[in-house]
C-alpha atoms as a PDB file:
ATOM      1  CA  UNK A   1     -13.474 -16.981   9.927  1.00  0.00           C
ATOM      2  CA  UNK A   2     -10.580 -18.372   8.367  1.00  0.00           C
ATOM      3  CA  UNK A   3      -7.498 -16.022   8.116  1.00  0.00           C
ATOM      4  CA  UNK A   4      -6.574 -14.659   4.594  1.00  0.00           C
ATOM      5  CA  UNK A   5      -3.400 -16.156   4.986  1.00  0.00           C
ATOM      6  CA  UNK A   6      -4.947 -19.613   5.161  1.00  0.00           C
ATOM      7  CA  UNK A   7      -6.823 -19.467   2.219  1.00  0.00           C
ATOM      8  CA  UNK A   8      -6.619 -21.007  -0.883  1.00  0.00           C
ATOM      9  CA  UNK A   9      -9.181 -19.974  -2.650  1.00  0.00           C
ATOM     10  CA  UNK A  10     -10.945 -23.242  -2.377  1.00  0.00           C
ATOM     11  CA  UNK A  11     -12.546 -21.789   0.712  1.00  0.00           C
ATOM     12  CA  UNK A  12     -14.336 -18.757  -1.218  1.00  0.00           C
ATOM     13  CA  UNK A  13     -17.397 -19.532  -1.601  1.00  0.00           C
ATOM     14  CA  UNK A  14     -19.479 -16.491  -2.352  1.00  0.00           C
ATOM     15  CA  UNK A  15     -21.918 -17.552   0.316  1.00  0.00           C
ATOM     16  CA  UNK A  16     -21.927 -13.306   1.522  1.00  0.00           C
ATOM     17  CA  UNK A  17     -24.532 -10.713  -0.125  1.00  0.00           C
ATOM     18  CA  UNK A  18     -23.508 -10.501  -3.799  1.00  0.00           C
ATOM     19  CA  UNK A  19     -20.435 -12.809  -3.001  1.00  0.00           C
ATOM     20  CA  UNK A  20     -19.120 -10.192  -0.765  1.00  0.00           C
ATOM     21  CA  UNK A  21     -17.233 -12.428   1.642  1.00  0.00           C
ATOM     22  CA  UNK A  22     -15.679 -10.007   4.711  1.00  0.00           C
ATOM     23  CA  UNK A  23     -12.113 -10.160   5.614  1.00  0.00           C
ATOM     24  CA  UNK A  24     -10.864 -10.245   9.422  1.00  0.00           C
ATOM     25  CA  UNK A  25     -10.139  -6.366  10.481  1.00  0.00           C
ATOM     26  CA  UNK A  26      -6.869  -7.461  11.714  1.00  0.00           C
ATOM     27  CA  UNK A  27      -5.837  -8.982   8.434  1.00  0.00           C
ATOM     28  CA  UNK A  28      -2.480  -7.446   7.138  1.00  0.00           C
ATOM     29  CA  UNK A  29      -1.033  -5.524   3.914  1.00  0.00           C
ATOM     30  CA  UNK A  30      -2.485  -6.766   0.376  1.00  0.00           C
ATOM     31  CA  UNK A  31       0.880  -5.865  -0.333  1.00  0.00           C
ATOM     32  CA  UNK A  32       1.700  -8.794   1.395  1.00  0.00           C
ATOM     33  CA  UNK A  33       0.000 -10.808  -1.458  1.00  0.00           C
ATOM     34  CA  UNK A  34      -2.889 -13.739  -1.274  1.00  0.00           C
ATOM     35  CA  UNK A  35      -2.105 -17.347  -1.937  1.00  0.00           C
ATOM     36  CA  UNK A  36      -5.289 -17.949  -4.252  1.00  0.00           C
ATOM     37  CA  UNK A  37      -5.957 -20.460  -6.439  1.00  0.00           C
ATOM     38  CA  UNK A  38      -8.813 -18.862  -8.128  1.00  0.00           C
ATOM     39  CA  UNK A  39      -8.184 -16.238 -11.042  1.00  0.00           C
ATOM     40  CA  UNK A  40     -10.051 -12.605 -11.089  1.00  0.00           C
ATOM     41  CA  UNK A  41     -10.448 -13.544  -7.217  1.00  0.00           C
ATOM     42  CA  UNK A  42     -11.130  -9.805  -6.066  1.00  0.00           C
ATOM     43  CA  UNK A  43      -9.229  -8.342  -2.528  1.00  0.00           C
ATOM     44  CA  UNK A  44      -9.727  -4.765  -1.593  1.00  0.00           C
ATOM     45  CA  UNK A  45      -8.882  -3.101   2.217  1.00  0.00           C
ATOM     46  CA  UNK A  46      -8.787  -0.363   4.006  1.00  0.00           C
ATOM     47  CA  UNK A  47      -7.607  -0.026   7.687  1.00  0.00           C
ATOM     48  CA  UNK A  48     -11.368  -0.408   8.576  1.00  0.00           C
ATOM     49  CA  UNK A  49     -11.151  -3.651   7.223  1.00  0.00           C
ATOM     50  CA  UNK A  50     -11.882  -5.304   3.704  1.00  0.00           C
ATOM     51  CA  UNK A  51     -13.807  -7.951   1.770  1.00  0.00           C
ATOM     52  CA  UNK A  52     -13.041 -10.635  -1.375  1.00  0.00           C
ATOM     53  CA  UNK A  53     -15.121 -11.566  -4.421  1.00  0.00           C
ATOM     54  CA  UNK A  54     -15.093 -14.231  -6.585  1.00  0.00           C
ATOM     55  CA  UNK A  55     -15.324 -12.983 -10.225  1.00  0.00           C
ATOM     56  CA  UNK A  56     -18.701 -12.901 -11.512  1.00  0.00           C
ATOM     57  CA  UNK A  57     -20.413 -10.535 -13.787  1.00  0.00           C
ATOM     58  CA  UNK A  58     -21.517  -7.717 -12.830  1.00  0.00           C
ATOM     59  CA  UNK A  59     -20.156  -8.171  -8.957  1.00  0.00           C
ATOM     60  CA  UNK A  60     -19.304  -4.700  -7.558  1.00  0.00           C
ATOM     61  CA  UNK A  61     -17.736  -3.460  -4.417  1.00  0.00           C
ATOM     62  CA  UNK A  62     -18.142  -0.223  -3.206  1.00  0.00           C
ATOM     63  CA  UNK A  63     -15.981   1.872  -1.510  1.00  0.00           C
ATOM     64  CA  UNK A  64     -16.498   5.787   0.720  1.00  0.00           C
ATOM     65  CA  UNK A  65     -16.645   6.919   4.137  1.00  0.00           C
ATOM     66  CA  UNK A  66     -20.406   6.271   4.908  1.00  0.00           C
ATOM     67  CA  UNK A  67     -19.706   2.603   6.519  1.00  0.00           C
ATOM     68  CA  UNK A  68     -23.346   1.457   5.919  1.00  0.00           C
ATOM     69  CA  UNK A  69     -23.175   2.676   2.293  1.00  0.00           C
ATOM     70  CA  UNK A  70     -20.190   0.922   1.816  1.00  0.00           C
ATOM     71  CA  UNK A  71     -18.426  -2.183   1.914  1.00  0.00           C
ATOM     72  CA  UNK A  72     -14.847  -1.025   2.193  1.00  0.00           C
ATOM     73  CA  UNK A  73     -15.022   2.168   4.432  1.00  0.00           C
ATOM     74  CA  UNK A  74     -12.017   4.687   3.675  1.00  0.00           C
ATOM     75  CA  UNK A  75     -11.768   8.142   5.741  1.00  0.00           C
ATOM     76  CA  UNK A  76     -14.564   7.785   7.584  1.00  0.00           C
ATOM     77  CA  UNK A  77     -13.032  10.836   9.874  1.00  0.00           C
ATOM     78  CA  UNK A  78     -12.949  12.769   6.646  1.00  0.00           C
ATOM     79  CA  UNK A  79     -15.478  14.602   4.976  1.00  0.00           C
ATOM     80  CA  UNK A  80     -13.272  15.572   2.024  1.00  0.00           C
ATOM     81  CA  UNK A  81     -13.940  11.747   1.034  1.00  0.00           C
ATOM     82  CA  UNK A  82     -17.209  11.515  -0.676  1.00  0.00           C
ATOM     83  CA  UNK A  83     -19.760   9.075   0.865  1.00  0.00           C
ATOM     84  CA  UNK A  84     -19.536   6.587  -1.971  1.00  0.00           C
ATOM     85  CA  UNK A  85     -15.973   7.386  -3.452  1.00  0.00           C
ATOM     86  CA  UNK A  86     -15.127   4.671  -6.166  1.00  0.00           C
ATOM     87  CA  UNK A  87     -16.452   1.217  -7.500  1.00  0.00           C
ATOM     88  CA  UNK A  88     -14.775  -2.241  -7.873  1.00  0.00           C
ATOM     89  CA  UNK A  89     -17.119  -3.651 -10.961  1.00  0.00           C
ATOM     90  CA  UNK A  90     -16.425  -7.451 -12.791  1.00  0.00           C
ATOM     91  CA  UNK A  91     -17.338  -7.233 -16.735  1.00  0.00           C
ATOM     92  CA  UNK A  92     -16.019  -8.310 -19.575  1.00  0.00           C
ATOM     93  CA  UNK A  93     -13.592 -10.614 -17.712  1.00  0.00           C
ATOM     94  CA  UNK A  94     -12.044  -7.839 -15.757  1.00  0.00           C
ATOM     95  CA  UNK A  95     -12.795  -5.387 -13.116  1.00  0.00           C
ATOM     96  CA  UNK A  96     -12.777  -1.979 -13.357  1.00  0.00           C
ATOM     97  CA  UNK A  97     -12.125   0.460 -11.505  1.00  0.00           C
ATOM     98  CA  UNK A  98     -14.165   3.436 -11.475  1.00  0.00           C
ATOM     99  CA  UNK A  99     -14.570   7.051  -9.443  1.00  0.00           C
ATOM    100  CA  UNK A 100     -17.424   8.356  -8.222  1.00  0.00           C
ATOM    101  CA  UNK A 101     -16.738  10.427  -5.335  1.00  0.00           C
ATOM    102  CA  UNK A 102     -15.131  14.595  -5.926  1.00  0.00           C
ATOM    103  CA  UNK A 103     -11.409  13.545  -5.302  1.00  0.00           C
ATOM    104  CA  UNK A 104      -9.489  12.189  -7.588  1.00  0.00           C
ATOM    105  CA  UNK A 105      -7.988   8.830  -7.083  1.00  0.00           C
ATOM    106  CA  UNK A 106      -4.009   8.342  -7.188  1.00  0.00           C
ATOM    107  CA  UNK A 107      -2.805   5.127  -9.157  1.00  0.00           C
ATOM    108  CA  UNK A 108       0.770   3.997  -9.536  1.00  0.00           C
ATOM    109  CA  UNK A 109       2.856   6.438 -11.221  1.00  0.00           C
ATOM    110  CA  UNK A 110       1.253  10.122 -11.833  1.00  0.00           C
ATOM    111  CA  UNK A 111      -2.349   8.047 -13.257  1.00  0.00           C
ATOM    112  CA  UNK A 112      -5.023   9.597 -11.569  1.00  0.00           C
ATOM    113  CA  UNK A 113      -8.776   8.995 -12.232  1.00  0.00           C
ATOM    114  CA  UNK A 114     -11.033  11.723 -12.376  1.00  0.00           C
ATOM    115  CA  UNK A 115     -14.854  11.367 -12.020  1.00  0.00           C
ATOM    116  CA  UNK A 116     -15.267  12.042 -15.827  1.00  0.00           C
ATOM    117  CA  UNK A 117     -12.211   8.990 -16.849  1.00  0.00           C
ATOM    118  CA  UNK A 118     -13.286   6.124 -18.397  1.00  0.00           C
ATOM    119  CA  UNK A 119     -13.351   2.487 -15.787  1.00  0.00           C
ATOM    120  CA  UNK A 120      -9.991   1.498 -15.053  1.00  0.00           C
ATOM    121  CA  UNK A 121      -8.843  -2.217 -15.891  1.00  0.00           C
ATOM    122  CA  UNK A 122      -7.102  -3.848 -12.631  1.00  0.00           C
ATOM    123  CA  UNK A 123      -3.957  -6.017 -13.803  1.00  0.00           C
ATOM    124  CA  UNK A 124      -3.673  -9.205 -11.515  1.00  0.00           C
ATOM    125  CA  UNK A 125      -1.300  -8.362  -8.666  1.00  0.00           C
ATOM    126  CA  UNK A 126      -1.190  -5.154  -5.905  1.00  0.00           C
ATOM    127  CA  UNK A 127      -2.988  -1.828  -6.729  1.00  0.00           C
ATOM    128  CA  UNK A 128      -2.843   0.511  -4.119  1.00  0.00           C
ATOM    129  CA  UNK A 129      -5.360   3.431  -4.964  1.00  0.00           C
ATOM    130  CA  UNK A 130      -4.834   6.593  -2.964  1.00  0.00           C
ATOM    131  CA  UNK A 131      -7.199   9.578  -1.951  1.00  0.00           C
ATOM    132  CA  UNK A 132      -5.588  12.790  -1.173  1.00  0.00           C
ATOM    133  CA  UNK A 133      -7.310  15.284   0.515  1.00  0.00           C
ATOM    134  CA  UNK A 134      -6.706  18.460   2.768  1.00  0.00           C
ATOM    135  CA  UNK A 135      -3.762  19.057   5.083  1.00  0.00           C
ATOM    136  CA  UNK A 136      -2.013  16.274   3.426  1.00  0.00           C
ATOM    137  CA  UNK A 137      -3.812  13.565   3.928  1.00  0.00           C
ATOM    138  CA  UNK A 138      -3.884  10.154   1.849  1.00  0.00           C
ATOM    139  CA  UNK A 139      -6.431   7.516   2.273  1.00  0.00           C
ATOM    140  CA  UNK A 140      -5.809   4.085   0.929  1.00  0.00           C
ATOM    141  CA  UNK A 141      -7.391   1.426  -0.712  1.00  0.00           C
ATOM    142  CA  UNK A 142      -5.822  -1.792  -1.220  1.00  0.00           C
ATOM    143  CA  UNK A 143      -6.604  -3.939  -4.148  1.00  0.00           C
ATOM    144  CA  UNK A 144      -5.360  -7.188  -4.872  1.00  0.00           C
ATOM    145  CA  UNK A 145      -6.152  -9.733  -7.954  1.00  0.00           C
ATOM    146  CA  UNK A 146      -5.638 -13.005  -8.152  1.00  0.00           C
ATOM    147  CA  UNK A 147      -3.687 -14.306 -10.991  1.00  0.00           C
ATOM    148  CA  UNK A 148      -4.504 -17.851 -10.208  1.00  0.00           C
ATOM    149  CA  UNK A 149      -1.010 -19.285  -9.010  1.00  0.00           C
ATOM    150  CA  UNK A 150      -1.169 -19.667  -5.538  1.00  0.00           C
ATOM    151  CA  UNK A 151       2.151 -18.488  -5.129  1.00  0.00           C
ATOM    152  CA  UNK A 152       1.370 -14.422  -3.669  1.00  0.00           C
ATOM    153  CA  UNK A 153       2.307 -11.140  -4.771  1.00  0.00           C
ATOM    154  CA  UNK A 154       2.621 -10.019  -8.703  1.00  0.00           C
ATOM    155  CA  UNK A 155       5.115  -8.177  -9.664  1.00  0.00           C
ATOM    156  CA  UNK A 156       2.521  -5.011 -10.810  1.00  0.00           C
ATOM    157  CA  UNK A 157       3.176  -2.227 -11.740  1.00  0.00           C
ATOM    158  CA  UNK A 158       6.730  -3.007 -11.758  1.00  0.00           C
ATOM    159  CA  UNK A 159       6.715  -3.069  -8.290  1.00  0.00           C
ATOM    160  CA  UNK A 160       9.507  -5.292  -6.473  1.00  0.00           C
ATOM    161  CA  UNK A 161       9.354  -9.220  -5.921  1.00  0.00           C
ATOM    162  CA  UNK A 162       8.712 -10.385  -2.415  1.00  0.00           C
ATOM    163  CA  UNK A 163      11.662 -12.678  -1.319  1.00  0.00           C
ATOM    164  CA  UNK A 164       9.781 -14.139   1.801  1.00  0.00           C
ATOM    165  CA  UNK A 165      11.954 -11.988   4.227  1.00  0.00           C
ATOM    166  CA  UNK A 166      10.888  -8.899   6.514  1.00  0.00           C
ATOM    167  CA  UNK A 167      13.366  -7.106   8.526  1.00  0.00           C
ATOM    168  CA  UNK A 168      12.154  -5.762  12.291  1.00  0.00           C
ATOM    169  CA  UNK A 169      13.008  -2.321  13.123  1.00  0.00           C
ATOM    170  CA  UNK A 170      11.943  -0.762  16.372  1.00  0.00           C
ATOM    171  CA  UNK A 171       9.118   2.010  16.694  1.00  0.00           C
ATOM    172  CA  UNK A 172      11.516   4.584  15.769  1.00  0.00           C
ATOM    173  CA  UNK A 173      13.431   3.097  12.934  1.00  0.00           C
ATOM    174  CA  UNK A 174       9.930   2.238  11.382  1.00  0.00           C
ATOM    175  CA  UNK A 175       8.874   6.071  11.581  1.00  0.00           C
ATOM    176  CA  UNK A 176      11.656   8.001  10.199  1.00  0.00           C
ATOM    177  CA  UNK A 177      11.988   5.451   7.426  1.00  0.00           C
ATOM    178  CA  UNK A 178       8.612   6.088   6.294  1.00  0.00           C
ATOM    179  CA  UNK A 179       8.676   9.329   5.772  1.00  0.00           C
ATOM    180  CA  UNK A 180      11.511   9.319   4.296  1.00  0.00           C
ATOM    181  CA  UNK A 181      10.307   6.407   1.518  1.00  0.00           C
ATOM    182  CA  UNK A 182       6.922   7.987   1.333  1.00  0.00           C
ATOM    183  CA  UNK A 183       7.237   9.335  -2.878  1.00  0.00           C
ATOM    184  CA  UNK A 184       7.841   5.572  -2.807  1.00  0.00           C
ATOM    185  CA  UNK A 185       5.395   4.036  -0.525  1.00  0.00           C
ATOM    186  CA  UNK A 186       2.988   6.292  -2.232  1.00  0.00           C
ATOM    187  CA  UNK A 187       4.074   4.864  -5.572  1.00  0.00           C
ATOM    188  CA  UNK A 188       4.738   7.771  -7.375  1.00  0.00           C
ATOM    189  CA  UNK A 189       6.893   8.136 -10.780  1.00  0.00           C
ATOM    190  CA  UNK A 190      10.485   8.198 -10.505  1.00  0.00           C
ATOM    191  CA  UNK A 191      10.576   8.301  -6.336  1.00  0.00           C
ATOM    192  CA  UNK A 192      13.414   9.643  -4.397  1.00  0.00           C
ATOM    193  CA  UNK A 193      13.956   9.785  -0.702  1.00  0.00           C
ATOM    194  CA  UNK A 194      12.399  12.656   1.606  1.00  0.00           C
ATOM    195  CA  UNK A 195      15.682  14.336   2.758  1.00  0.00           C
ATOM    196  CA  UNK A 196      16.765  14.254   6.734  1.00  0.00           C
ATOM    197  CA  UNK A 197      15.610  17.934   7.155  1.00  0.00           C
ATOM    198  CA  UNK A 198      12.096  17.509   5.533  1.00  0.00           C
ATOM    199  CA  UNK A 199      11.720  14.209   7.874  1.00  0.00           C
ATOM    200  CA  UNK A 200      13.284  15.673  10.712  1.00  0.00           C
ATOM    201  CA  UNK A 201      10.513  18.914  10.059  1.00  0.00           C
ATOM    202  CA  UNK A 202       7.636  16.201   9.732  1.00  0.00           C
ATOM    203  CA  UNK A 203       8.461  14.266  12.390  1.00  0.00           C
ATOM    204  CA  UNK A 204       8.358  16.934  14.698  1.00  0.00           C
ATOM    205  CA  UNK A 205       5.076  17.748  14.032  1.00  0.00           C
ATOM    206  CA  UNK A 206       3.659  14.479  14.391  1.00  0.00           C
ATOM    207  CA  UNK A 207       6.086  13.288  17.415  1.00  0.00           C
ATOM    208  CA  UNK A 208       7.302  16.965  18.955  1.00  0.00           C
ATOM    209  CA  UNK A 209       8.464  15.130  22.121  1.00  0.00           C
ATOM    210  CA  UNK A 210      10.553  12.775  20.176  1.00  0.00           C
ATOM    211  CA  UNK A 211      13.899  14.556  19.994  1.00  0.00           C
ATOM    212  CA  UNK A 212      13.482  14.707  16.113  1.00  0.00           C
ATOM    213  CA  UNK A 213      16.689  16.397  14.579  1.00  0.00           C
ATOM    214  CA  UNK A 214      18.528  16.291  11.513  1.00  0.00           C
ATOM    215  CA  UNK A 215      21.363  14.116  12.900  1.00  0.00           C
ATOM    216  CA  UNK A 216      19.001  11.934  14.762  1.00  0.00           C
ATOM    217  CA  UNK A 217      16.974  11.579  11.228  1.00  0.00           C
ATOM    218  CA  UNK A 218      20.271  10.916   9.851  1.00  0.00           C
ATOM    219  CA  UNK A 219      21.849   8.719  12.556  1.00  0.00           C
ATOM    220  CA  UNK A 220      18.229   5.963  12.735  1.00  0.00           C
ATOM    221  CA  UNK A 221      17.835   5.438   9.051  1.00  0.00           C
ATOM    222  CA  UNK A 222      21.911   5.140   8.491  1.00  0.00           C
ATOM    223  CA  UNK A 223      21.965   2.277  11.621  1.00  0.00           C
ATOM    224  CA  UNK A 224      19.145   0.475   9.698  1.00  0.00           C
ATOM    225  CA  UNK A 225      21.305   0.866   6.758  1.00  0.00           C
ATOM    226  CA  UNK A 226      24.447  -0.695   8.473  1.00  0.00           C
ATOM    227  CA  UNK A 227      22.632  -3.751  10.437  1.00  0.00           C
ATOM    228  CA  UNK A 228      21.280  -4.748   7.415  1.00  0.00           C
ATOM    229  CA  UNK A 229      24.497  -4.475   5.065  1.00  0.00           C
ATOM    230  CA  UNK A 230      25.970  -6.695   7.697  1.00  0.00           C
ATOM    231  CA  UNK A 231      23.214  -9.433   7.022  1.00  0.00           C
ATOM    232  CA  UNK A 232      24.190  -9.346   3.203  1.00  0.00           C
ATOM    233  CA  UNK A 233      22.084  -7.234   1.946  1.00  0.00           C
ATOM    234  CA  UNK A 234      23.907  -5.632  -1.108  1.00  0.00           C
ATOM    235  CA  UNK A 235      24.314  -1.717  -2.210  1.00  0.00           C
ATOM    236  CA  UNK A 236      24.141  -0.303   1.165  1.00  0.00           C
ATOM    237  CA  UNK A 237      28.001   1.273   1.555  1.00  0.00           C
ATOM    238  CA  UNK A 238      29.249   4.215   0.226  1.00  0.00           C
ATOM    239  CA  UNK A 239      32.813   1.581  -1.369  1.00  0.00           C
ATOM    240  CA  UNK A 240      29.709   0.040  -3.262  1.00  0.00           C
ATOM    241  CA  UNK A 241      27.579   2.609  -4.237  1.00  0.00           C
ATOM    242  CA  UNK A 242      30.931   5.252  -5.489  1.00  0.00           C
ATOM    243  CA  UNK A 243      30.404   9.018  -5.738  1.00  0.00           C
ATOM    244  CA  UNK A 244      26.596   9.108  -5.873  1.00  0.00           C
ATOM    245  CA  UNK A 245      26.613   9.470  -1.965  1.00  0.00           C
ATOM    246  CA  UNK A 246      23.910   9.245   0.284  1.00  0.00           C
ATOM    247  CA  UNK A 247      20.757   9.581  -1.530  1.00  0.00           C
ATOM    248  CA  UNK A 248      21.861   6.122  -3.646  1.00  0.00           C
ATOM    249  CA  UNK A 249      22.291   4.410  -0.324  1.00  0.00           C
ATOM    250  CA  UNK A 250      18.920   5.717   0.717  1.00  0.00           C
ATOM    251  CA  UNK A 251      17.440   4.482  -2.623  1.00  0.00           C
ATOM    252  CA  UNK A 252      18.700   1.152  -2.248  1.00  0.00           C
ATOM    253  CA  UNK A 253      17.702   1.129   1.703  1.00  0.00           C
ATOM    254  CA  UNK A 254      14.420   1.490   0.696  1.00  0.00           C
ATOM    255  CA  UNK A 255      14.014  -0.678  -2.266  1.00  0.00           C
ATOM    256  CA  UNK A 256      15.196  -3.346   0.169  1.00  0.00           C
ATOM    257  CA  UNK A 257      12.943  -2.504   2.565  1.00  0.00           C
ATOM    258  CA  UNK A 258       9.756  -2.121  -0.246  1.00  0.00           C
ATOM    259  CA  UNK A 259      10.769  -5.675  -1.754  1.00  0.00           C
ATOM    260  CA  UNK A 260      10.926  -7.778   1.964  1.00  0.00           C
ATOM    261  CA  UNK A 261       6.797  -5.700   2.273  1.00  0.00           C
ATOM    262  CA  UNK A 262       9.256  -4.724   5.744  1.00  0.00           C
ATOM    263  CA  UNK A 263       7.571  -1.012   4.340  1.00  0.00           C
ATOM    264  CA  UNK A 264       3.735  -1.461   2.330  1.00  0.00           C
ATOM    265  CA  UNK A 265       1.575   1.196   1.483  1.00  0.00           C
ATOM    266  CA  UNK A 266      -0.571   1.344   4.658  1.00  0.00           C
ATOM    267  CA  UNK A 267       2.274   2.153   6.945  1.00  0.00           C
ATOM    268  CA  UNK A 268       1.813   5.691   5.777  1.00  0.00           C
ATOM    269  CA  UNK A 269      -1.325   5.571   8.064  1.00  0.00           C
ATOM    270  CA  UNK A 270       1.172   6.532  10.897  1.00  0.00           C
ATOM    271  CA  UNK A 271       2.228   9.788   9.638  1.00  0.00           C
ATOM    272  CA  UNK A 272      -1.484  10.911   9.429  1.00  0.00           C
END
């Protein structure tokens, strides 16, 4: 099967059951964005893997953690997901979005759709849709409409342009700056960064022979900070940023970080 990557849309040909054409289980971030030609063309992913419809009425994709119930599987280790959790329909021009399953599903912002809420309209672009359950944990669905350009991610949700960039960090670098950028990874209203004492506390619980301490928190996001100020990247020194201290610098760190996709929603995966 052709890559995701590769595709233009051209190659969709709705030749799966009920157009539902699988996607390679390897395939990266929606965040990342899809080159398609074809308007309403439908993406949606889990770390199980996903699928991709062409927009027809009355085309649906289902989504839970019972894998042959489902076409996009989502906590199949948890039973706090409901077997058949949401819906992906096409009418009316649009799909919708619609819960079916006992936990409520997180949208962008503080949205979240109940079992009771009316369908949800999906905007071209990236939706990530979140399930929360016990002990903290967030499941995520990736959704991703075509708009019909070719040319990648939408801006949705007011969510930052892709400049065509991505910055490497190491194993370490990668973990302590996603928990600290997880209010924004999770795409919550008005974000700000995890402090280095919650991440430093998290960390240790997930990594406890990892050396995790507050100046180690500290001293791994501010290097990222500094190697990237050096390659241009604006708003990342305290002579630019003034009196608002650290937490601006961490702001813009991760905004830079959110708008290369260097960070994308299913990162948070690791902290699970």
């Amino acid at each position: 099967m052709t890559d995701i990557s590769q595709l233009d849309g051209s190659q969709l040909d709705g030749s799966g059951l009920d157009g539902v054409e699988p996607l390679l289980v390897t395939q990266g971030s929606l965040a990342h964005g899809v080159p398609d030609h074809v308007p309403g063309t439908l993406y949606a992913r889990s770390l199980s893997g996903g699928v991709r419809l062409r927009p027809r009425p009355d085309r649906k994709v289902t989504f839970g953690r019972n894998k042959p119930e489902v076409q996009v599987c989502v906590g199949g280790d948890d039973q706090n997901v409901s077997r058949k959790h949401g819906t992906v329909t096409f009418h009316d021009g649009a799909w919708w979005l619609r819960n079916i399953g006992r936990r409520n599903l997180q949208l962008p912002g503080t949205q979240q759709l109940f079992t009771e809420s009316d369908p949800y309209p999906l905007a071209p672009g990236y939706t990530p849709v979140f399930i929360r359950t016990a002990g903290n944990r967030s499941h995520l669905v990736e959704i991703y409409v075509s708009d019909g350009t070719g040319q990648g991610p939408v801006s949705a949700h007011g969510a930052p342009t892709f400049e065509g960039h991505q910055w490497l960090l190491d194993r370490r670098e990668k973990l302590a700056l996603i928990a600290t950028a997880q209010p924004y990874l999770l795409h919550e209203d008005h974000p700000e960064p995890w402090s280095r004492e919650a991440v430093a506390n998290l960390l240790d619980e997930i990594d406890p022979t990892g050396g995790w301490t507050v100046p180690v928190v500290g001293h791994t996001v501010d290097r990222v900070r500094k190697r990237l100020a050096k390659n241009g990247v604006p708003g990342l020194l305290q002579d630019e940023v003034g009196q608002r201290g650290g937490s601006r610098l961490k702001h813009n760190l991760i905004m830079e970080l959110l708008a290369s996709r260097t960070l994308v929603p299913p990162d948070l995966a690791i902290l699970d």
